[in-house]
C-alpha atoms as a PDB file:
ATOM      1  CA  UNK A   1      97.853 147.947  63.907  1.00  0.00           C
ATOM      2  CA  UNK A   2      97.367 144.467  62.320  1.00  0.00           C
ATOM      3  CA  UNK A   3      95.830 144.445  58.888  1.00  0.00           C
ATOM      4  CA  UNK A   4      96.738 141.181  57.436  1.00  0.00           C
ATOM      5  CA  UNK A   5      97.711 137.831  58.546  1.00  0.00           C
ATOM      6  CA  UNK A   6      99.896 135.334  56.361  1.00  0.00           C
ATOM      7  CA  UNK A   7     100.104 131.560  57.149  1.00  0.00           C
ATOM      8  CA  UNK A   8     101.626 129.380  55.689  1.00  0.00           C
ATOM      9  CA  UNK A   9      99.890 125.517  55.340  1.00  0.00           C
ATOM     10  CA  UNK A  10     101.948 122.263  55.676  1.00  0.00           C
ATOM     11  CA  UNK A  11     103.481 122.384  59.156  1.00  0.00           C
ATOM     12  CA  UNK A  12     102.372 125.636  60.252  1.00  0.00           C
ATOM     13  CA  UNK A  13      98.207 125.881  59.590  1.00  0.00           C
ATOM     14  CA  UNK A  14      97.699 122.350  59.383  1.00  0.00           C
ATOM     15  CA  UNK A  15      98.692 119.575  61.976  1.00  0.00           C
ATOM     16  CA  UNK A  16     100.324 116.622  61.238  1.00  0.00           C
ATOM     17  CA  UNK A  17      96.949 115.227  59.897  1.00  0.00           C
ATOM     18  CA  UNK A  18      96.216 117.564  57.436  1.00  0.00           C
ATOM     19  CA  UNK A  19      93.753 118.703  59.428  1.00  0.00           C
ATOM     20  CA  UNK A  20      92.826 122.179  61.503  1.00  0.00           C
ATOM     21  CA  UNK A  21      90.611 123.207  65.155  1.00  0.00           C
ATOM     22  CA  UNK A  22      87.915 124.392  62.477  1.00  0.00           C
ATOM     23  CA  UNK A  23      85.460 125.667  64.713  1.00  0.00           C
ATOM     24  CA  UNK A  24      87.747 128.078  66.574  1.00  0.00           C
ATOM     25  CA  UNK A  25      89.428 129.175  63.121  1.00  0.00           C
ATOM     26  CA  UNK A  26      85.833 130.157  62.055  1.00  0.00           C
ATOM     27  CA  UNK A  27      84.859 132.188  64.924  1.00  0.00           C
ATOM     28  CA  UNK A  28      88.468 133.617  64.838  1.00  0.00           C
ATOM     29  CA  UNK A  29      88.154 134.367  61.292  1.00  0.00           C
ATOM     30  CA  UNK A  30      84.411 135.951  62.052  1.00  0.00           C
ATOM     31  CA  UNK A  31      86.249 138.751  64.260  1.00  0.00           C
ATOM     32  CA  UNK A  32      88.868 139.047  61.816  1.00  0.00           C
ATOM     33  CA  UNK A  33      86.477 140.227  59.316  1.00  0.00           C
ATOM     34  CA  UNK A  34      84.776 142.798  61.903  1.00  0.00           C
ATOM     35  CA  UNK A  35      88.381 144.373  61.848  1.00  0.00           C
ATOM     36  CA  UNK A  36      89.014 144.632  58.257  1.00  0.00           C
ATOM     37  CA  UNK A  37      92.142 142.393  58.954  1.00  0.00           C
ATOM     38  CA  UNK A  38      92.854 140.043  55.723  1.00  0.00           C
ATOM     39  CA  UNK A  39      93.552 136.728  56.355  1.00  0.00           C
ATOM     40  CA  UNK A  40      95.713 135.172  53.667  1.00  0.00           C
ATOM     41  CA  UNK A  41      97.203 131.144  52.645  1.00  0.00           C
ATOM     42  CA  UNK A  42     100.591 131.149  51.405  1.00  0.00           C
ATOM     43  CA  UNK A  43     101.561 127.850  50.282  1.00  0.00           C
ATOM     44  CA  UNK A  44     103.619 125.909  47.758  1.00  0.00           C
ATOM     45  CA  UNK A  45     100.615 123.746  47.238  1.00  0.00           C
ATOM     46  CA  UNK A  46      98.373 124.042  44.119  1.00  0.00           C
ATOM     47  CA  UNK A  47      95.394 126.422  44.287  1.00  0.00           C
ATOM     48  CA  UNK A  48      93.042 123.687  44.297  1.00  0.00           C
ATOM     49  CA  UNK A  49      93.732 121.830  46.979  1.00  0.00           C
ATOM     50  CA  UNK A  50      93.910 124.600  49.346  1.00  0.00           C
ATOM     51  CA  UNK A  51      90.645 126.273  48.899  1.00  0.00           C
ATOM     52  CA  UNK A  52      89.080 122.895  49.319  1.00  0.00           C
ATOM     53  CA  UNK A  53      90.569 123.441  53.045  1.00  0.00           C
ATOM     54  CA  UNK A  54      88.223 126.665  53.262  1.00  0.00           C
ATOM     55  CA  UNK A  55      84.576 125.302  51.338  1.00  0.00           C
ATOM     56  CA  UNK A  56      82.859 128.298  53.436  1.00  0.00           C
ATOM     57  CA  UNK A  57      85.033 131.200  52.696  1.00  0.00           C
ATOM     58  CA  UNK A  58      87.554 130.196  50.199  1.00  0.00           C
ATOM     59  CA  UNK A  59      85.597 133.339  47.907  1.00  0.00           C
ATOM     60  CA  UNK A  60      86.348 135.863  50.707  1.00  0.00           C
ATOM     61  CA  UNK A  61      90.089 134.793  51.389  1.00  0.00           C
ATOM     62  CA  UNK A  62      93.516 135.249  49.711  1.00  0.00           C
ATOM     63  CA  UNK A  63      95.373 133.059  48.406  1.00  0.00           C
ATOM     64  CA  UNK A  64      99.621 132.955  47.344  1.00  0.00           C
ATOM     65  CA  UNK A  65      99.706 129.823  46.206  1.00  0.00           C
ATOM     66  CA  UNK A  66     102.506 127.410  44.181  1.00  0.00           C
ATOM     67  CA  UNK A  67     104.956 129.717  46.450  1.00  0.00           C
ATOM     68  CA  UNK A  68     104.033 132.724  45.069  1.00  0.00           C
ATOM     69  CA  UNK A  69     103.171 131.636  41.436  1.00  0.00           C
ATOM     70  CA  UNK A  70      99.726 132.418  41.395  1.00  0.00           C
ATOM     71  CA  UNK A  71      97.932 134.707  43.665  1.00  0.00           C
ATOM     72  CA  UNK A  72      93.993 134.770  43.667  1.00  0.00           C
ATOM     73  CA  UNK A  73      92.509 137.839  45.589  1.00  0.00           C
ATOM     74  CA  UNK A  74      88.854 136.159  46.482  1.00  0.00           C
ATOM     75  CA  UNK A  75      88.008 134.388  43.128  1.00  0.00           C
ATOM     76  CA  UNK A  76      89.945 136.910  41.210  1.00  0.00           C
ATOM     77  CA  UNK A  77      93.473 135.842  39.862  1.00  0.00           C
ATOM     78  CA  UNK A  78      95.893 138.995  40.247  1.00  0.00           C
ATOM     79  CA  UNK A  79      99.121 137.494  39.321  1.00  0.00           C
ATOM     80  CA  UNK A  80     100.360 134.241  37.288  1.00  0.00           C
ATOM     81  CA  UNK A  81     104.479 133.417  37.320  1.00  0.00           C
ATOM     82  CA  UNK A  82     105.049 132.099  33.470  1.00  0.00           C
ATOM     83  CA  UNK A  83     108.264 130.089  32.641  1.00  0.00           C
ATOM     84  CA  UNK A  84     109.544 130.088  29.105  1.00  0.00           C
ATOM     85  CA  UNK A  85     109.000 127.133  26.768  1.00  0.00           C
ATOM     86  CA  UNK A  86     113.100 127.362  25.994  1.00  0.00           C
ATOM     87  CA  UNK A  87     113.676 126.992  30.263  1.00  0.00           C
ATOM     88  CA  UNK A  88     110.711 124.515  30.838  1.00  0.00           C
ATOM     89  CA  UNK A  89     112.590 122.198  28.278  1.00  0.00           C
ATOM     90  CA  UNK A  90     115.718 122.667  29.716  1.00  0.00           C
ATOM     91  CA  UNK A  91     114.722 122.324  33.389  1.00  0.00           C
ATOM     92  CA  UNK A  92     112.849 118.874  32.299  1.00  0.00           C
ATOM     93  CA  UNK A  93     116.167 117.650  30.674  1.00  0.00           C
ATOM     94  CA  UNK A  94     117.986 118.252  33.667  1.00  0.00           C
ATOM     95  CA  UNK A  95     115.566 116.568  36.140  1.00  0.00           C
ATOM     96  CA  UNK A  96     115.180 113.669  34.005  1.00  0.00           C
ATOM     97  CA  UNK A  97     119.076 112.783  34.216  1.00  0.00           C
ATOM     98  CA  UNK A  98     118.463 112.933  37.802  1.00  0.00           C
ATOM     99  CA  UNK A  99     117.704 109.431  38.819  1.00  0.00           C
ATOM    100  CA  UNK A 100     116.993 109.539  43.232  1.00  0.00           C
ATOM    101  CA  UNK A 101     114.293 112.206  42.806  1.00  0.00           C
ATOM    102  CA  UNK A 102     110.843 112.259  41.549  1.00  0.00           C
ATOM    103  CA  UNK A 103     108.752 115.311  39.938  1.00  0.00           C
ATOM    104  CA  UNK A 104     105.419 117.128  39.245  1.00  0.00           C
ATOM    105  CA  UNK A 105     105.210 119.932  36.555  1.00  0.00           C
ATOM    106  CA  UNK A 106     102.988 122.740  38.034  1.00  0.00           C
ATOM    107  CA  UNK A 107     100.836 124.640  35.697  1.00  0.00           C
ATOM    108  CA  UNK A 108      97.619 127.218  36.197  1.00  0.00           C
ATOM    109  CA  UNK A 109      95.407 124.461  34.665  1.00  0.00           C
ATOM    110  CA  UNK A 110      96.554 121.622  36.513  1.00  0.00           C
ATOM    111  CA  UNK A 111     100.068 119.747  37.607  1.00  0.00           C
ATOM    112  CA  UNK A 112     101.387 117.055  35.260  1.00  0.00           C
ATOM    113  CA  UNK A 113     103.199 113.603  36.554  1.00  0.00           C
ATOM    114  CA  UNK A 114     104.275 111.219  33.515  1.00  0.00           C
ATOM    115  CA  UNK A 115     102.943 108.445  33.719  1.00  0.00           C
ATOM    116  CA  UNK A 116     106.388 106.155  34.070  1.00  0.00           C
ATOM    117  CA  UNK A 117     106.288 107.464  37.628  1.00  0.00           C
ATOM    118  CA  UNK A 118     106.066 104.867  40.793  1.00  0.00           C
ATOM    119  CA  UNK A 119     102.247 104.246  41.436  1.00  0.00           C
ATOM    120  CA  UNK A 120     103.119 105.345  45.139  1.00  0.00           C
ATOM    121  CA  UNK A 121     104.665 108.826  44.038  1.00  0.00           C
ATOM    122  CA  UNK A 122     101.310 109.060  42.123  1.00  0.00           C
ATOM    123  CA  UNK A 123      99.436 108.131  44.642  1.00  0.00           C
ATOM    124  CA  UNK A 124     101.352 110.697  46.879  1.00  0.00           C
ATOM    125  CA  UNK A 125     100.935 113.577  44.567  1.00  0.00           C
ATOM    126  CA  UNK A 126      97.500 113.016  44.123  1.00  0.00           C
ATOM    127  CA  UNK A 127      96.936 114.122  47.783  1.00  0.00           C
ATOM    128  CA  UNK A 128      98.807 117.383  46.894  1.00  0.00           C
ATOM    129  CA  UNK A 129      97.256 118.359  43.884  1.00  0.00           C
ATOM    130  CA  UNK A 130      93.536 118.201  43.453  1.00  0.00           C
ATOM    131  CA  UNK A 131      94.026 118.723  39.453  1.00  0.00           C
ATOM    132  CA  UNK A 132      96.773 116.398  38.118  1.00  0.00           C
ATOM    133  CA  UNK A 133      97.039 114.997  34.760  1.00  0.00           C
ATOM    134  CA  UNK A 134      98.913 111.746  33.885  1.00  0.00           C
ATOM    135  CA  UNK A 135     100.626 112.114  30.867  1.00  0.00           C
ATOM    136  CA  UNK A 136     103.224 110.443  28.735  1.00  0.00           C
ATOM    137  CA  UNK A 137     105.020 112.854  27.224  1.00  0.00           C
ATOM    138  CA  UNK A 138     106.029 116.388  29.092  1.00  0.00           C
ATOM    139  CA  UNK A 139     106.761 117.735  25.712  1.00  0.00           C
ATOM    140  CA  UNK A 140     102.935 117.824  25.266  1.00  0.00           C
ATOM    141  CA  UNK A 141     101.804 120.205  28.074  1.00  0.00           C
ATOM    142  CA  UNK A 142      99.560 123.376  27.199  1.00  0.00           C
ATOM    143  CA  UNK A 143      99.704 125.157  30.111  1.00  0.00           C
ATOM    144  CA  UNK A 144     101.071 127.994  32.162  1.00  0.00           C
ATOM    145  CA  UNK A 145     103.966 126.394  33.598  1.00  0.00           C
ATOM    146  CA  UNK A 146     105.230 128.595  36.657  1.00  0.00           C
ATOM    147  CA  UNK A 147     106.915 125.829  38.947  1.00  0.00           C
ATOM    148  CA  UNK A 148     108.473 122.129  39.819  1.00  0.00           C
ATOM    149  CA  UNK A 149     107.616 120.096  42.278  1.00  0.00           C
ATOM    150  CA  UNK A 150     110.595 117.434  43.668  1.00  0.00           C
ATOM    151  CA  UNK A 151     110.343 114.607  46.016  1.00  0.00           C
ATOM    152  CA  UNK A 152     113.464 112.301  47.185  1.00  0.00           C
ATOM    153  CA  UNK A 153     115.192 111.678  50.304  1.00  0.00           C
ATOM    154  CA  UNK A 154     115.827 114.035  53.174  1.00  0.00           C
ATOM    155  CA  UNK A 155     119.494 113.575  52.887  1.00  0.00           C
ATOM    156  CA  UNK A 156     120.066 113.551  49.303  1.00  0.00           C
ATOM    157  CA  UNK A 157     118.403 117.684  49.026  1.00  0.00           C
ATOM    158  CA  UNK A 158     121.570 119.583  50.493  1.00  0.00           C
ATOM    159  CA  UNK A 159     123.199 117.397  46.996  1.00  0.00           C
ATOM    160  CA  UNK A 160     120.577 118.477  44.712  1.00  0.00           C
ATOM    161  CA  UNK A 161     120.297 122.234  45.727  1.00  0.00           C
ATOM    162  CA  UNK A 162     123.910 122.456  45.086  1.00  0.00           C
ATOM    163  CA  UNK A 163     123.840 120.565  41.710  1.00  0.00           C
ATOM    164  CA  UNK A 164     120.624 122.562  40.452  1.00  0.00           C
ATOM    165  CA  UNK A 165     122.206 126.055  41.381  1.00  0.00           C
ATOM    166  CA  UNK A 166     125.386 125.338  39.629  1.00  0.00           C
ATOM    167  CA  UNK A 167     123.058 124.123  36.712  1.00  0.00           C
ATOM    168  CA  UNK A 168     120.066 125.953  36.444  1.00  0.00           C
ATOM    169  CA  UNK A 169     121.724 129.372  38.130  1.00  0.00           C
ATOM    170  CA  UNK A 170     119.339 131.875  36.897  1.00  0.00           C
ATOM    171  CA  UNK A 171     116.818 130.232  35.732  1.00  0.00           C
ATOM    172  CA  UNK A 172     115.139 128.564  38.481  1.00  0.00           C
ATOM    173  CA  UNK A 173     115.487 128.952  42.752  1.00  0.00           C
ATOM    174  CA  UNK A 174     115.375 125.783  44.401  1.00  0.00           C
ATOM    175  CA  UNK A 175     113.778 126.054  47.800  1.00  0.00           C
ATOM    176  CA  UNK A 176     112.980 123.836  50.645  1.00  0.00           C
ATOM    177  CA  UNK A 177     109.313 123.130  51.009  1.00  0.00           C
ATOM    178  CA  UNK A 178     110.052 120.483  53.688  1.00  0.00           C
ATOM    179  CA  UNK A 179     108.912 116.607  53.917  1.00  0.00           C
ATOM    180  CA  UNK A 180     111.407 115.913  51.243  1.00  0.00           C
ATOM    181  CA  UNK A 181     110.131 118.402  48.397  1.00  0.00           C
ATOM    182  CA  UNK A 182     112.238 120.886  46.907  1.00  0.00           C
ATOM    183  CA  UNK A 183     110.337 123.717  44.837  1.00  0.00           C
ATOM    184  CA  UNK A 184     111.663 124.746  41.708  1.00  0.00           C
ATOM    185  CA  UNK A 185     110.412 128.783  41.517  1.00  0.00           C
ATOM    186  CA  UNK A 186     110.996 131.262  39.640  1.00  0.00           C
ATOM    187  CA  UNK A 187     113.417 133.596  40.894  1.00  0.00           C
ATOM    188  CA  UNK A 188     112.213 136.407  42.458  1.00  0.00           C
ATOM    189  CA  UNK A 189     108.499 134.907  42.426  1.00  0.00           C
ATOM    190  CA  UNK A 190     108.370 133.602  46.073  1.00  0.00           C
ATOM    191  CA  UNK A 191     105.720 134.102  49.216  1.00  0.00           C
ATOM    192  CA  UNK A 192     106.861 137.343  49.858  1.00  0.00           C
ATOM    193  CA  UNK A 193     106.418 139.083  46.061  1.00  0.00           C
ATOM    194  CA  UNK A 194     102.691 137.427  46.118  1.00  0.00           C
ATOM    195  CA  UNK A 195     102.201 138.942  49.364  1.00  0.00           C
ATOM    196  CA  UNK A 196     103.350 142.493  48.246  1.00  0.00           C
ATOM    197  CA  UNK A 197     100.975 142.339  45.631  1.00  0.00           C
ATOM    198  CA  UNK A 198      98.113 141.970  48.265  1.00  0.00           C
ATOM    199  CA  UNK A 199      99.496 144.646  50.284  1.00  0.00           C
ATOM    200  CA  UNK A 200      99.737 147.412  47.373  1.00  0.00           C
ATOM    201  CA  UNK A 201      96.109 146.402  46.386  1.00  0.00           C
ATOM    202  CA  UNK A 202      95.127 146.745  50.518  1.00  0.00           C
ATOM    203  CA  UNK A 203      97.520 149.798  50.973  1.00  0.00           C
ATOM    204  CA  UNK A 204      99.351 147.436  53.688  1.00  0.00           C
ATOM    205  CA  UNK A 205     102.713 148.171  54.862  1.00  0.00           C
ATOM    206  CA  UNK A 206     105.213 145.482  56.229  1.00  0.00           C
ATOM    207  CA  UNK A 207     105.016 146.401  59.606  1.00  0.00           C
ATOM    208  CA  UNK A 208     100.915 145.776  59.711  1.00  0.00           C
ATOM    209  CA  UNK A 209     101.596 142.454  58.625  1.00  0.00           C
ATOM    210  CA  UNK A 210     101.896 138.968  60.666  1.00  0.00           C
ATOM    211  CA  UNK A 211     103.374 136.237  58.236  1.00  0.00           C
ATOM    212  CA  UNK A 212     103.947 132.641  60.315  1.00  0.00           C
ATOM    213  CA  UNK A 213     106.016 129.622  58.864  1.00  0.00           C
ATOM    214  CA  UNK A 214     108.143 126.480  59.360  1.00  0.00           C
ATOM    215  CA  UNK A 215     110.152 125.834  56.248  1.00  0.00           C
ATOM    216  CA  UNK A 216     112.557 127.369  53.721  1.00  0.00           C
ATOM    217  CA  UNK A 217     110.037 128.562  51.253  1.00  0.00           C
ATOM    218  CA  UNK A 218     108.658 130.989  54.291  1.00  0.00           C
ATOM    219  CA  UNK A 219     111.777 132.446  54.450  1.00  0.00           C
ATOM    220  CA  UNK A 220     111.631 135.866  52.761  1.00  0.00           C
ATOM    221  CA  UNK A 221     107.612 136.358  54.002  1.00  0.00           C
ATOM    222  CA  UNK A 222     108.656 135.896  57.404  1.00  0.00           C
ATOM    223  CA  UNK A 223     111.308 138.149  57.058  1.00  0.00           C
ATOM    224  CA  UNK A 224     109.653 140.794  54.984  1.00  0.00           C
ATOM    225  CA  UNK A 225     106.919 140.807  57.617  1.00  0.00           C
ATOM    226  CA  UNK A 226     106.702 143.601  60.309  1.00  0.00           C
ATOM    227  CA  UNK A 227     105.824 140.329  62.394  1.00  0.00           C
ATOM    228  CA  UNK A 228     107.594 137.146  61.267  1.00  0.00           C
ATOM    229  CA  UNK A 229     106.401 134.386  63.172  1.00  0.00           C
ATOM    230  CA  UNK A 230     108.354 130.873  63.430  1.00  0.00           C
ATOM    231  CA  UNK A 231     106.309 127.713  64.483  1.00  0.00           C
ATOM    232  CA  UNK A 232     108.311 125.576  66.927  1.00  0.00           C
ATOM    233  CA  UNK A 233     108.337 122.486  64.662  1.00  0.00           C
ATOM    234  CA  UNK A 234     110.584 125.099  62.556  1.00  0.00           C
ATOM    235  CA  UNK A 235     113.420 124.797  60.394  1.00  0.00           C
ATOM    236  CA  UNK A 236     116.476 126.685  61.931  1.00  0.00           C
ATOM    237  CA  UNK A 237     117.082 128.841  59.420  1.00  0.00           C
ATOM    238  CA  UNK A 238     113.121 130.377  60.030  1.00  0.00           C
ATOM    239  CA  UNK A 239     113.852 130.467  63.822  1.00  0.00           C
ATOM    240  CA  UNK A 240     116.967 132.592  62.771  1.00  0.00           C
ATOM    241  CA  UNK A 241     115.276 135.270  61.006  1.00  0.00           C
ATOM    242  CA  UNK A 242     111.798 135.053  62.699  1.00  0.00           C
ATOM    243  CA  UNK A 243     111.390 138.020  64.974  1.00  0.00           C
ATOM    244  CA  UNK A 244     108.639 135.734  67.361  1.00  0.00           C
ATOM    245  CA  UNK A 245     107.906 132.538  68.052  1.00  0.00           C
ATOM    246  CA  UNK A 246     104.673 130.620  68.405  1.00  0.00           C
ATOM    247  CA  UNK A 247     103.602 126.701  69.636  1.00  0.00           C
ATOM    248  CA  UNK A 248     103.714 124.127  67.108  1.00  0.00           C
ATOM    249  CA  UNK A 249     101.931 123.097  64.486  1.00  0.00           C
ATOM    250  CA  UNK A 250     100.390 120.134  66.707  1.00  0.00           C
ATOM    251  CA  UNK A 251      98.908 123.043  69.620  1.00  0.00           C
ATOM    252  CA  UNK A 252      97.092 125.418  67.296  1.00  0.00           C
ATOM    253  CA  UNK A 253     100.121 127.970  67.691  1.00  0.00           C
ATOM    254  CA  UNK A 254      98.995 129.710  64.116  1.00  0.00           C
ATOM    255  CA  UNK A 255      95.485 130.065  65.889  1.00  0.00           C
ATOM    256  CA  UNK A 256      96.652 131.257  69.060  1.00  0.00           C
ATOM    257  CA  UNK A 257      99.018 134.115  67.336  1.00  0.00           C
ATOM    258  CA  UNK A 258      95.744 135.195  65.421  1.00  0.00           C
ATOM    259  CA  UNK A 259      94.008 135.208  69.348  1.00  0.00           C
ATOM    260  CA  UNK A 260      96.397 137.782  70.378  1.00  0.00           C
ATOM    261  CA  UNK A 261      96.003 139.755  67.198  1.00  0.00           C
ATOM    262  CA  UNK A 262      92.815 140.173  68.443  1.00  0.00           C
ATOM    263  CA  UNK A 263      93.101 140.595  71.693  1.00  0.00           C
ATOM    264  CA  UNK A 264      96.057 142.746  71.502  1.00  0.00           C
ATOM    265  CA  UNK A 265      98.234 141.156  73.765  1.00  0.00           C
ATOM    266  CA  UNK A 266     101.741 140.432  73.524  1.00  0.00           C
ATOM    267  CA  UNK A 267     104.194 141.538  70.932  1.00  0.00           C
ATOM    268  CA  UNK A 268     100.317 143.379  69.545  1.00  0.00           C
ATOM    269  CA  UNK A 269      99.803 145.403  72.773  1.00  0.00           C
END
């Protein structure tokens, strides 16, 4: 029996518009709640922004959000990912040498962008994060800094996820968030850790749980999950370890998993 549902946003909830069949996620969500299954966003985006997806039940929802950084249970934060001052300065000397890629600073307050950064990156970002500071010096931040946000070129990431685990090995995990980002997480603090979290509040095993994703920072919750779910649109390396498949993130195929949930029909009869 199904008692929670996972989804991830950016290529998996949302269509290629930033936008979601509202109406029949509502009424969805409506018989959800009649059978005490938990419906839950996992992102890498900030807090923030993704409850302003939700206005009308962001309080009764779950959220994993910043990859697993900071998990809110309804309004009620239940975990917060903390770097150390000592790795947050050495992660920001490190990126700054870097000169193809581009960076936010993630915090529980808000995310930080200096303010030497292309208008358009800005301008990008600010559609990401709904709090995010300009600043001129990173050195200045008071904040609970728990992740790194990267943007540069498609081709250039294989590059930088070598370089960074040969130079930040064991301090940070780079992951793939898609659309040219690259996450910089704590290790150990991914999807799958905030999700486990829920579960031992809910008393939720893995095999009650339906987790659905596209890129590489779904990997371990769609693995972990009893029912791992890629979305078409997919990177390979979800299709590999996802146990089921569902239609893209253009056809409502998140949706139309949670309609069999709760119909019980295939792989839930």
């Amino acid at each position: 029996m199904i008692k929670m549902i996972a989804v991830d946003m950016d290529g998996t909830f949302l269509d290629d518009e930033k936008k979601y069949n509202k109406p029949r996620f509502l009424a969805l969500y409506k018989q959800l709640k009649k059978e005490n299954i938990q419906f839950v966003v996992a992102s890498g985006n900030q807090y923030y922004q993704l409850i302003s997806f939700f206005p009308e039940i962001f309080n009764e929802i779950s959220f994993v959000a910043e990859n697993g950084a900071y998990v809110v249970q309804g309004e009620d934060p239940l975990f917060c990912g903390k770097m150390s001052k000592r790795d947050v300065a050495k992660i920001l000397s490190i990126l700054s040498d870097i000169p193809y890629l581009s960076f936010v600073v993630c915090g529980k307050d808000n995310a930080y962008i200096h303010s030497a950064s292309a208008p358009n990156f800005i301008q990008l970002m600010s559609k990401h994060y709904y709090r995010l500071q300009i600043i001129d010096d990173f050195s200045n931040i008071e904040d609970t800094i728990f992740k790194f946000s990267l943007n540069l070129q498609d081709k250039r990431i294989p590059e930088l996820m070598t370089f960074l685990g040969h130079s930040l090995d064991g301090i940070i995990n780079p992951v793939s968030s898609g659309y040219g980002f690259v996450d910089l997480i704590i290790p150990g603090i991914h999807k799958a850790h905030g999700l486990s979290l829920l579960q031992k509040e809910w008393k939720i095993n893995n095999d009650e749980v339906v987790a659905i994703g596209d890129s590489g920072n779904d990997l371990e919750m769609v693995a972990q999950a009893g029912f791992g779910f890629s979305m078409s649109n997919a990177q390979d390396k979800i299709h590999k370890i996802a146990k089921y498949r569902t239609e893209d993130n253009n056809n409502e195929g998140v949706l139309n998993v949670i309609e069999k949930v709760l119909c019980r029909t295939y792989p839930f009869d």
